[in-house]
ModelCIF file with pLDDT and N, C-alpha, C, O atoms, coordinates in Angstrom:
data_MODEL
#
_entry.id   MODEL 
#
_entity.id                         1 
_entity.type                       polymer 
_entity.pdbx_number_of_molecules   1 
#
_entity_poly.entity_id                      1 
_entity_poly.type                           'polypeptide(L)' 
_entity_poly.nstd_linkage                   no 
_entity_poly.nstd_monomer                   no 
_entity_poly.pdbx_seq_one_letter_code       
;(UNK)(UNK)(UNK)(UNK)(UNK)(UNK)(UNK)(UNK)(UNK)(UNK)(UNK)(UNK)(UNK)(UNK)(UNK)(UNK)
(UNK)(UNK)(UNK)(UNK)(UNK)(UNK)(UNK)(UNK)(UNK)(UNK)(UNK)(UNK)(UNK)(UNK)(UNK)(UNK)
(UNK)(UNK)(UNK)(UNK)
;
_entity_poly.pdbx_seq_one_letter_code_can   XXXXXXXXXXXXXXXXXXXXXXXXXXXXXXXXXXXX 
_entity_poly.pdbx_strand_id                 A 
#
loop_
_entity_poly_seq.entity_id 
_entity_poly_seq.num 
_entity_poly_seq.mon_id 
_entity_poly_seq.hetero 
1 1  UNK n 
1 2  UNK n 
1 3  UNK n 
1 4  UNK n 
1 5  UNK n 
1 6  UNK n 
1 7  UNK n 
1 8  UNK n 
1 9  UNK n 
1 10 UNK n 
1 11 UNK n 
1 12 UNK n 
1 13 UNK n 
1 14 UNK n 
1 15 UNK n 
1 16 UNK n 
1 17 UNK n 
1 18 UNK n 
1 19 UNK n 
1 20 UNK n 
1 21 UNK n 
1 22 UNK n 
1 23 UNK n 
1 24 UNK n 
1 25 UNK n 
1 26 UNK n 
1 27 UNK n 
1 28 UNK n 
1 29 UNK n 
1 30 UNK n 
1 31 UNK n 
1 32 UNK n 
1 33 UNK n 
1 34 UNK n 
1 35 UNK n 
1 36 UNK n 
#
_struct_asym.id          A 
_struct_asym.entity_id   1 
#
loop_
_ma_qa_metric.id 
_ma_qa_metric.mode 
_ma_qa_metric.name 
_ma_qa_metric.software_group_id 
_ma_qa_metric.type 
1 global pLDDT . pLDDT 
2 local  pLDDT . pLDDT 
#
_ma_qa_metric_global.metric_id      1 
_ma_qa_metric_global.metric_value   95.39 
_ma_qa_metric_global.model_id       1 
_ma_qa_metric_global.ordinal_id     1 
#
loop_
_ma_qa_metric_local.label_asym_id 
_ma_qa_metric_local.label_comp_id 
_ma_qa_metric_local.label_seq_id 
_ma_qa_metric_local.metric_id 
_ma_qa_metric_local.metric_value 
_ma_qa_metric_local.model_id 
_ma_qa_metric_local.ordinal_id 
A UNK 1  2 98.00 1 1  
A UNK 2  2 98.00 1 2  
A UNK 3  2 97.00 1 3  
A UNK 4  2 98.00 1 4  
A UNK 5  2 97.00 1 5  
A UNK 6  2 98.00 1 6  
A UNK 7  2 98.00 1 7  
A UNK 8  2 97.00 1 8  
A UNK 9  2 97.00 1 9  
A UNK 10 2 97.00 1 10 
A UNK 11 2 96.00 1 11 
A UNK 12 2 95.00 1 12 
A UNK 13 2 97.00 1 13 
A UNK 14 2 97.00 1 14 
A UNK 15 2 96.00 1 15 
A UNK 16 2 96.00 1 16 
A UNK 17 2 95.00 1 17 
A UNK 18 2 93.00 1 18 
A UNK 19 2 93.00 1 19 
A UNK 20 2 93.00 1 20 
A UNK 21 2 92.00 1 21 
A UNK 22 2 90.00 1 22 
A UNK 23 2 91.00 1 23 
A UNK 24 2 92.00 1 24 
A UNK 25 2 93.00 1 25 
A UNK 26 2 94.00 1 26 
A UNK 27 2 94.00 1 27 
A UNK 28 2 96.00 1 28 
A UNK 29 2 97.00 1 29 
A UNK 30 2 96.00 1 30 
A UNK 31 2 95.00 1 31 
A UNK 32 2 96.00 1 32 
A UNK 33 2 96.00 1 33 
A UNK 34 2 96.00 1 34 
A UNK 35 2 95.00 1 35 
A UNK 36 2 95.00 1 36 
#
loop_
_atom_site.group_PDB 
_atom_site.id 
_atom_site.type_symbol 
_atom_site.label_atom_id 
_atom_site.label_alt_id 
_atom_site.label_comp_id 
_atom_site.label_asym_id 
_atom_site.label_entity_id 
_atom_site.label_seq_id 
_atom_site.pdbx_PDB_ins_code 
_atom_site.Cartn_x 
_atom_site.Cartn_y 
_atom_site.Cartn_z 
_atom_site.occupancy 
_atom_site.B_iso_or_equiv 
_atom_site.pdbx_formal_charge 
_atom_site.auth_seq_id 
_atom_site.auth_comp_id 
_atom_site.auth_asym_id 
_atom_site.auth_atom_id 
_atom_site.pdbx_PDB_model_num 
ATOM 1   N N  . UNK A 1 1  ? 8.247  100.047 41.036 1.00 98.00 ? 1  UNK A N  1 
ATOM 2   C CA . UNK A 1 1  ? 9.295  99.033  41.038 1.00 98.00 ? 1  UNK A CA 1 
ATOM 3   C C  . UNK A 1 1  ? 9.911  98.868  39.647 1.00 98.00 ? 1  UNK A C  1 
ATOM 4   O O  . UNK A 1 1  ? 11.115 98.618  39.586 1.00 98.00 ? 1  UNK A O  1 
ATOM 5   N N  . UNK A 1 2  ? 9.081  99.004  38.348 1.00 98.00 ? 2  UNK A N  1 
ATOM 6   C CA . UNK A 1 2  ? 9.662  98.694  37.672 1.00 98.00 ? 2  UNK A CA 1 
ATOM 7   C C  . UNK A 1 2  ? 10.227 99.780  36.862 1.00 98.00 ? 2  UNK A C  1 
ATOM 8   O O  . UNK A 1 2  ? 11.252 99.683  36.186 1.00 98.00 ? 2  UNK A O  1 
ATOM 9   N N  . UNK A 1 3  ? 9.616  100.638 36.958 1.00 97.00 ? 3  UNK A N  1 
ATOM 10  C CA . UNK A 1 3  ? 10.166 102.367 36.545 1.00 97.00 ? 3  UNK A CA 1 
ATOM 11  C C  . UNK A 1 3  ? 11.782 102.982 37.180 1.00 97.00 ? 3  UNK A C  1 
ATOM 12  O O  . UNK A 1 3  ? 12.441 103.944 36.787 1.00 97.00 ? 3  UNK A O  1 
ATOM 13  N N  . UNK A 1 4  ? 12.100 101.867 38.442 1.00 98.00 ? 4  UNK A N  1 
ATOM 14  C CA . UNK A 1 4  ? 13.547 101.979 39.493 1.00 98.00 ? 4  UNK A CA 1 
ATOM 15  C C  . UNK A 1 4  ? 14.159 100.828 38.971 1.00 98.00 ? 4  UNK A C  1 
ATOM 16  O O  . UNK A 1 4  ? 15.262 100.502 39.411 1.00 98.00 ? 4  UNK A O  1 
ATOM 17  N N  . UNK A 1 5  ? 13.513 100.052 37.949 1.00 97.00 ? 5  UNK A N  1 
ATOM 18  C CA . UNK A 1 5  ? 14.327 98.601  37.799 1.00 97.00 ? 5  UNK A CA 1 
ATOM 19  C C  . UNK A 1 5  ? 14.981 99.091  35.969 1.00 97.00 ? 5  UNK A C  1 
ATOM 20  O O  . UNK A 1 5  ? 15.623 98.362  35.213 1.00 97.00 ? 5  UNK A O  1 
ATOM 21  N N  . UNK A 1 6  ? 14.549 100.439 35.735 1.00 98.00 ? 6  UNK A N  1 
ATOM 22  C CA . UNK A 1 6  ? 14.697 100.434 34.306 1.00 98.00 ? 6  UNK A CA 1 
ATOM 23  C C  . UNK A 1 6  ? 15.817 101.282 33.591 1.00 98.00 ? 6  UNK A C  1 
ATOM 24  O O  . UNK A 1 6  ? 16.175 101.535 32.441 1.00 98.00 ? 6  UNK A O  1 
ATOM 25  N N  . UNK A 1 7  ? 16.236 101.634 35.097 1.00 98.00 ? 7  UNK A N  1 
ATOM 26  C CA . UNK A 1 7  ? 16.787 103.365 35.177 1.00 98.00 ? 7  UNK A CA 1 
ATOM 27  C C  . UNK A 1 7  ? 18.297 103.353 36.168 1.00 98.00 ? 7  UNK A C  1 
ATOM 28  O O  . UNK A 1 7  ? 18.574 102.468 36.977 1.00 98.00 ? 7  UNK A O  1 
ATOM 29  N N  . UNK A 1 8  ? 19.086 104.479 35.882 1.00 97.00 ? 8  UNK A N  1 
ATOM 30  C CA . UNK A 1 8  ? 20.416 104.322 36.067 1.00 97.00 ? 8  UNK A CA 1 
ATOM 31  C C  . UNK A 1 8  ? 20.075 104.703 37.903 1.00 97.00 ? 8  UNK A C  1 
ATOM 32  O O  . UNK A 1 8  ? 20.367 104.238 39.005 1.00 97.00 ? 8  UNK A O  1 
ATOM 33  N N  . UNK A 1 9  ? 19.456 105.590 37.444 1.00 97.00 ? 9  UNK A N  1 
ATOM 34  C CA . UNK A 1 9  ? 19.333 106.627 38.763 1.00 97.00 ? 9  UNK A CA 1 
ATOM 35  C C  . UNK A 1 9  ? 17.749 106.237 39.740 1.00 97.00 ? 9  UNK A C  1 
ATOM 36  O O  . UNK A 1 9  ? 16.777 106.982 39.861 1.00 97.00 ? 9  UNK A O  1 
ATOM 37  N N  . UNK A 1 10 ? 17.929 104.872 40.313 1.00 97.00 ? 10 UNK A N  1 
ATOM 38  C CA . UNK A 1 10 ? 16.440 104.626 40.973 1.00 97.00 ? 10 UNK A CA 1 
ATOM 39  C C  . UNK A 1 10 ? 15.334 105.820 41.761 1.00 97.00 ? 10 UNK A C  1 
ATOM 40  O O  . UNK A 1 10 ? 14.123 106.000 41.889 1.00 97.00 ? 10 UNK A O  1 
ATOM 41  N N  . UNK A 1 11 ? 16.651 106.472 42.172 1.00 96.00 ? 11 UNK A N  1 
ATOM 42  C CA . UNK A 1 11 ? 15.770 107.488 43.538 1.00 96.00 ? 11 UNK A CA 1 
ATOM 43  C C  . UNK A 1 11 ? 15.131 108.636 42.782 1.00 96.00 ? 11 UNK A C  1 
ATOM 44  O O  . UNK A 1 11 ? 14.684 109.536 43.494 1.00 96.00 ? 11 UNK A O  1 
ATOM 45  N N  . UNK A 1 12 ? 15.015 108.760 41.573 1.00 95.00 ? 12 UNK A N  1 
ATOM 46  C CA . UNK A 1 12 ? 14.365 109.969 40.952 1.00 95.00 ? 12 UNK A CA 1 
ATOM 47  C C  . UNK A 1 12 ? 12.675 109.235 40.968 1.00 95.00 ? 12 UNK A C  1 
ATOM 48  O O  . UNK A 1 12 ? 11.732 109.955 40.641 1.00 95.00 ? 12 UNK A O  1 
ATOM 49  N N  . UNK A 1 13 ? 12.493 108.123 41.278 1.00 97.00 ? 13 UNK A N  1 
ATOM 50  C CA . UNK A 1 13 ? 10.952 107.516 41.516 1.00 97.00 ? 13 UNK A CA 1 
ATOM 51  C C  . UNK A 1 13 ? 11.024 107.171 42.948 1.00 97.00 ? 13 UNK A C  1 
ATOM 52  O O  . UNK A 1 13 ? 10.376 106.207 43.355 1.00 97.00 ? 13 UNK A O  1 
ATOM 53  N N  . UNK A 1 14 ? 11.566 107.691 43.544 1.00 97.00 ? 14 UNK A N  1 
ATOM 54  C CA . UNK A 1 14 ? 11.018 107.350 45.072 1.00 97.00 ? 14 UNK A CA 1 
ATOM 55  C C  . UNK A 1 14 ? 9.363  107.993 45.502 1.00 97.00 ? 14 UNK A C  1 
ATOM 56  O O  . UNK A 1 14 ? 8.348  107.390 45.851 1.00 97.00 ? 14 UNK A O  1 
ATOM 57  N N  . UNK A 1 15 ? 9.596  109.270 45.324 1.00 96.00 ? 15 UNK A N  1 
ATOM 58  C CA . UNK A 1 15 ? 8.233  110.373 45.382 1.00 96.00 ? 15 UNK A CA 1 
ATOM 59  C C  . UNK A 1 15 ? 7.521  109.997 43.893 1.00 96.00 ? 15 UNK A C  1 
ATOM 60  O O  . UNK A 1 15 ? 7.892  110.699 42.953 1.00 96.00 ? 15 UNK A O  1 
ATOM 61  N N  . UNK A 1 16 ? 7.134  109.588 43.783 1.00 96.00 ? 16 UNK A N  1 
ATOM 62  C CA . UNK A 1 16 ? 5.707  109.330 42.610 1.00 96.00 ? 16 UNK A CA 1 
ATOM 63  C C  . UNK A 1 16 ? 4.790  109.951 42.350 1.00 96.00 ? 16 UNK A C  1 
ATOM 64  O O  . UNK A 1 16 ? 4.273  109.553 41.305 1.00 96.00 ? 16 UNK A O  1 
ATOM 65  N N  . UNK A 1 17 ? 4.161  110.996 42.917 1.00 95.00 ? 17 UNK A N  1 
ATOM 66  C CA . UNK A 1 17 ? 3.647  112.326 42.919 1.00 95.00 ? 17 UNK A CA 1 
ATOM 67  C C  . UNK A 1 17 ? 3.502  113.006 41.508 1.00 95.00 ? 17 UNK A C  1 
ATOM 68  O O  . UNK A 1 17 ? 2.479  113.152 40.839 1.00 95.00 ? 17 UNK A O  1 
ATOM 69  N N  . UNK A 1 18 ? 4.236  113.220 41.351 1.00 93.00 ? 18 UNK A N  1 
ATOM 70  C CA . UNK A 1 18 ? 4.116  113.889 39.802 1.00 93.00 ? 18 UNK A CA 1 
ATOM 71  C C  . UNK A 1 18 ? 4.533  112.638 38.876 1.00 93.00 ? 18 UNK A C  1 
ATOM 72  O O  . UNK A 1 18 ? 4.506  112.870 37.668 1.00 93.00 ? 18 UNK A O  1 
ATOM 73  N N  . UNK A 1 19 ? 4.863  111.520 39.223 1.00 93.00 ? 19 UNK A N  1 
ATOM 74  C CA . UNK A 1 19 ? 4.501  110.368 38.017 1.00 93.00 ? 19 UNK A CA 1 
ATOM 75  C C  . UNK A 1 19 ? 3.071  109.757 38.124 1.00 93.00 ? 19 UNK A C  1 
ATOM 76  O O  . UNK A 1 19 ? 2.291  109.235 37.328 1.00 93.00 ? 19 UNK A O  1 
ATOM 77  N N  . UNK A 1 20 ? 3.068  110.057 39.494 1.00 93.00 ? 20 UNK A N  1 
ATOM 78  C CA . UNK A 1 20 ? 0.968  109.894 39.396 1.00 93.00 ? 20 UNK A CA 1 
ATOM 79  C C  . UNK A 1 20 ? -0.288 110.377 38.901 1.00 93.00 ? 20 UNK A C  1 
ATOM 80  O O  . UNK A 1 20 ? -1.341 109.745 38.819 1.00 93.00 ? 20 UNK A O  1 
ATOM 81  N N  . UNK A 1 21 ? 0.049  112.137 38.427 1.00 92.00 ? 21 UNK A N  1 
ATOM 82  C CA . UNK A 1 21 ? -0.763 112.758 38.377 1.00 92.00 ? 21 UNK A CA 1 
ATOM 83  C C  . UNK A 1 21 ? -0.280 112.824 36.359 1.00 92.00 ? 21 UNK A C  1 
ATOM 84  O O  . UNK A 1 21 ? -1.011 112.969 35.379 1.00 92.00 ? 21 UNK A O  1 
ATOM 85  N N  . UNK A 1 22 ? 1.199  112.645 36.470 1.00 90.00 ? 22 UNK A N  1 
ATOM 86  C CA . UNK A 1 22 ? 1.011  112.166 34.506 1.00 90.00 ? 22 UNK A CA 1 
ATOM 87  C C  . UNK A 1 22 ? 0.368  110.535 34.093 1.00 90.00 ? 22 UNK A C  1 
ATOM 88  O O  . UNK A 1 22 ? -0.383 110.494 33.119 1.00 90.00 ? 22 UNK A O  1 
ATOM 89  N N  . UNK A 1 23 ? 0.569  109.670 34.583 1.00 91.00 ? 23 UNK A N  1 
ATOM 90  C CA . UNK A 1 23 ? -0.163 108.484 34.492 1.00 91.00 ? 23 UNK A CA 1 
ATOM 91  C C  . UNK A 1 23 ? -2.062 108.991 35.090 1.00 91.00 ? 23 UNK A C  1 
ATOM 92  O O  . UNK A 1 23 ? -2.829 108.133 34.656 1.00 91.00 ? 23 UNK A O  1 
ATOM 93  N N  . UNK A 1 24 ? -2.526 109.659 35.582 1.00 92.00 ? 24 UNK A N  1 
ATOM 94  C CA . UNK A 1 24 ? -3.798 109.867 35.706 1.00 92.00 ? 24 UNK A CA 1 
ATOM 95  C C  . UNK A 1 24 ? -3.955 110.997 34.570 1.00 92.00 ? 24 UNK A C  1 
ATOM 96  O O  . UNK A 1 24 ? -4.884 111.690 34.987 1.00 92.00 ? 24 UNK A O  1 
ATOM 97  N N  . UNK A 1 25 ? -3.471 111.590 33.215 1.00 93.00 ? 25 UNK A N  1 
ATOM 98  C CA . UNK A 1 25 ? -3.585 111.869 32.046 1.00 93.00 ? 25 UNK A CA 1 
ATOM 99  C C  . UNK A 1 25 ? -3.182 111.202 30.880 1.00 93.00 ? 25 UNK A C  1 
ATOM 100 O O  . UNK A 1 25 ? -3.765 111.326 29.803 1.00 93.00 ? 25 UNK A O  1 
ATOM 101 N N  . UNK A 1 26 ? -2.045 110.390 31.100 1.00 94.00 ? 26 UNK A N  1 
ATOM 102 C CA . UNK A 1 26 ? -2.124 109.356 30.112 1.00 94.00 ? 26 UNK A CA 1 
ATOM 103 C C  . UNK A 1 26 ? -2.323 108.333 30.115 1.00 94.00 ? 26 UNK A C  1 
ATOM 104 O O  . UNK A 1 26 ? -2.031 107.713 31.137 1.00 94.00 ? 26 UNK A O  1 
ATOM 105 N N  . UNK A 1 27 ? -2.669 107.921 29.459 1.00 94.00 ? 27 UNK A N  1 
ATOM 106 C CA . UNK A 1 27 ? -2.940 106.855 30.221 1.00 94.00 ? 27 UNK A CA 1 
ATOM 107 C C  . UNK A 1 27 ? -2.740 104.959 29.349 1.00 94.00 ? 27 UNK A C  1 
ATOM 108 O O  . UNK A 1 27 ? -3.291 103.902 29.657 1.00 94.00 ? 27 UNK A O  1 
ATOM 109 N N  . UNK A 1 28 ? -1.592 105.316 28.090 1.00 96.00 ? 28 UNK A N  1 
ATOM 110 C CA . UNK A 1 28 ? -1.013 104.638 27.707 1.00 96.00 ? 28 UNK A CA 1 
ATOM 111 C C  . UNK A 1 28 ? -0.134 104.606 26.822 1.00 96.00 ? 28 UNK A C  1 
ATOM 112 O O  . UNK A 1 28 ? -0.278 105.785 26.498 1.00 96.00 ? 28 UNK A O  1 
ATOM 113 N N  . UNK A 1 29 ? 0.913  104.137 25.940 1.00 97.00 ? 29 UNK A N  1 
ATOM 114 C CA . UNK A 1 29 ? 1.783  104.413 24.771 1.00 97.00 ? 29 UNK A CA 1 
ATOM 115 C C  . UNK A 1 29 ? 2.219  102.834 24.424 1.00 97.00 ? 29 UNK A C  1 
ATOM 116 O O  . UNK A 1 29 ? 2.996  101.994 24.878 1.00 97.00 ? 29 UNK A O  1 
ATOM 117 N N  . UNK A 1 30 ? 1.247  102.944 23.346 1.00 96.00 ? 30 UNK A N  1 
ATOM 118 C CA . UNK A 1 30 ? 1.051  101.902 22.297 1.00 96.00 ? 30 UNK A CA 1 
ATOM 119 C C  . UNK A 1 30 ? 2.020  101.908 20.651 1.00 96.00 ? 30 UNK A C  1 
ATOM 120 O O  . UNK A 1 30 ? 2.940  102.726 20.640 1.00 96.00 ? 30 UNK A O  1 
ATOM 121 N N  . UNK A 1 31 ? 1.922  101.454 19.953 1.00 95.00 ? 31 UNK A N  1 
ATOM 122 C CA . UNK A 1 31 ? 2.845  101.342 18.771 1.00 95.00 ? 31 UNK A CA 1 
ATOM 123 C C  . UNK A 1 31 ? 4.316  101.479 18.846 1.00 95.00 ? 31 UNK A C  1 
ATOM 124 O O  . UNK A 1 31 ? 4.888  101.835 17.815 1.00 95.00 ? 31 UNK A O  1 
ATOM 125 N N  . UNK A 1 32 ? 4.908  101.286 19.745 1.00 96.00 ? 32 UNK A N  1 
ATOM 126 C CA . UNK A 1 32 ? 6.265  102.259 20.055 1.00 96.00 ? 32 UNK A CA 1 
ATOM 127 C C  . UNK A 1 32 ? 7.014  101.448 19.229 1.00 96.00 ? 32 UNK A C  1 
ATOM 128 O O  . UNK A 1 32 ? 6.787  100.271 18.952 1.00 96.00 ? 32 UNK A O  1 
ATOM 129 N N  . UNK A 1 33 ? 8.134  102.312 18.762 1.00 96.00 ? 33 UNK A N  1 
ATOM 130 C CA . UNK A 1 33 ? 9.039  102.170 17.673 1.00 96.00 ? 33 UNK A CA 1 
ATOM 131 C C  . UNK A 1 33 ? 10.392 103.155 18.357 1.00 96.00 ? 33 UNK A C  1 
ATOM 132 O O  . UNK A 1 33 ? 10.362 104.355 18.629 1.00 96.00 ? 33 UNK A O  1 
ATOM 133 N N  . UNK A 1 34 ? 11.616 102.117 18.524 1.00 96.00 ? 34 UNK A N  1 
ATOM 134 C CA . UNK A 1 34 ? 12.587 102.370 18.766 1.00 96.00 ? 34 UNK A CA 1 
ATOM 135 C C  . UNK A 1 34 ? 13.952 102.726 16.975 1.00 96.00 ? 34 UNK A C  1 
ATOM 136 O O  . UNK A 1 34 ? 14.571 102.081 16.129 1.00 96.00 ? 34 UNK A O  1 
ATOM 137 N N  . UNK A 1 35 ? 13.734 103.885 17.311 1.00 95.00 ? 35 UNK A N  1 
ATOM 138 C CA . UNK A 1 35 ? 15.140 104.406 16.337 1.00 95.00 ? 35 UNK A CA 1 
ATOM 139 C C  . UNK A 1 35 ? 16.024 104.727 17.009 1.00 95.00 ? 35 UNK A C  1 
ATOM 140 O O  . UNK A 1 35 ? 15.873 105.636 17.826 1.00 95.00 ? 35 UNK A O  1 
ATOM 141 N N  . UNK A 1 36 ? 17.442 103.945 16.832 1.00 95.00 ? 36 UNK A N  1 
ATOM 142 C CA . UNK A 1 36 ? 18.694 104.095 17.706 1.00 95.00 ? 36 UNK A CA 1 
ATOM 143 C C  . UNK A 1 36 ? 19.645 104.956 16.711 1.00 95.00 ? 36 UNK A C  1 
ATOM 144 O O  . UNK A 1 36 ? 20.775 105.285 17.070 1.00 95.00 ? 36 UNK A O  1 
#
């Protein structure tokens, strides 16, 4: 829901499949630092 709430194009997270199996290797991203 919130990965479709963040994004131009929602339906590229409909199938979660391969966002499941990268979230079951990473398994977080901490310090983040935005350079625009």
């Amino acid at each position: 829901a919130t990965l479709q709430a963040s994004v131009t194009n929602p339906s590229d997270f409909d199938d979660m499949t391969i966002y499941q199996n990268k979230s079951d290797i990473i398994k977080a991203y901490s310090n983040i630092n935005c350079y625009t």
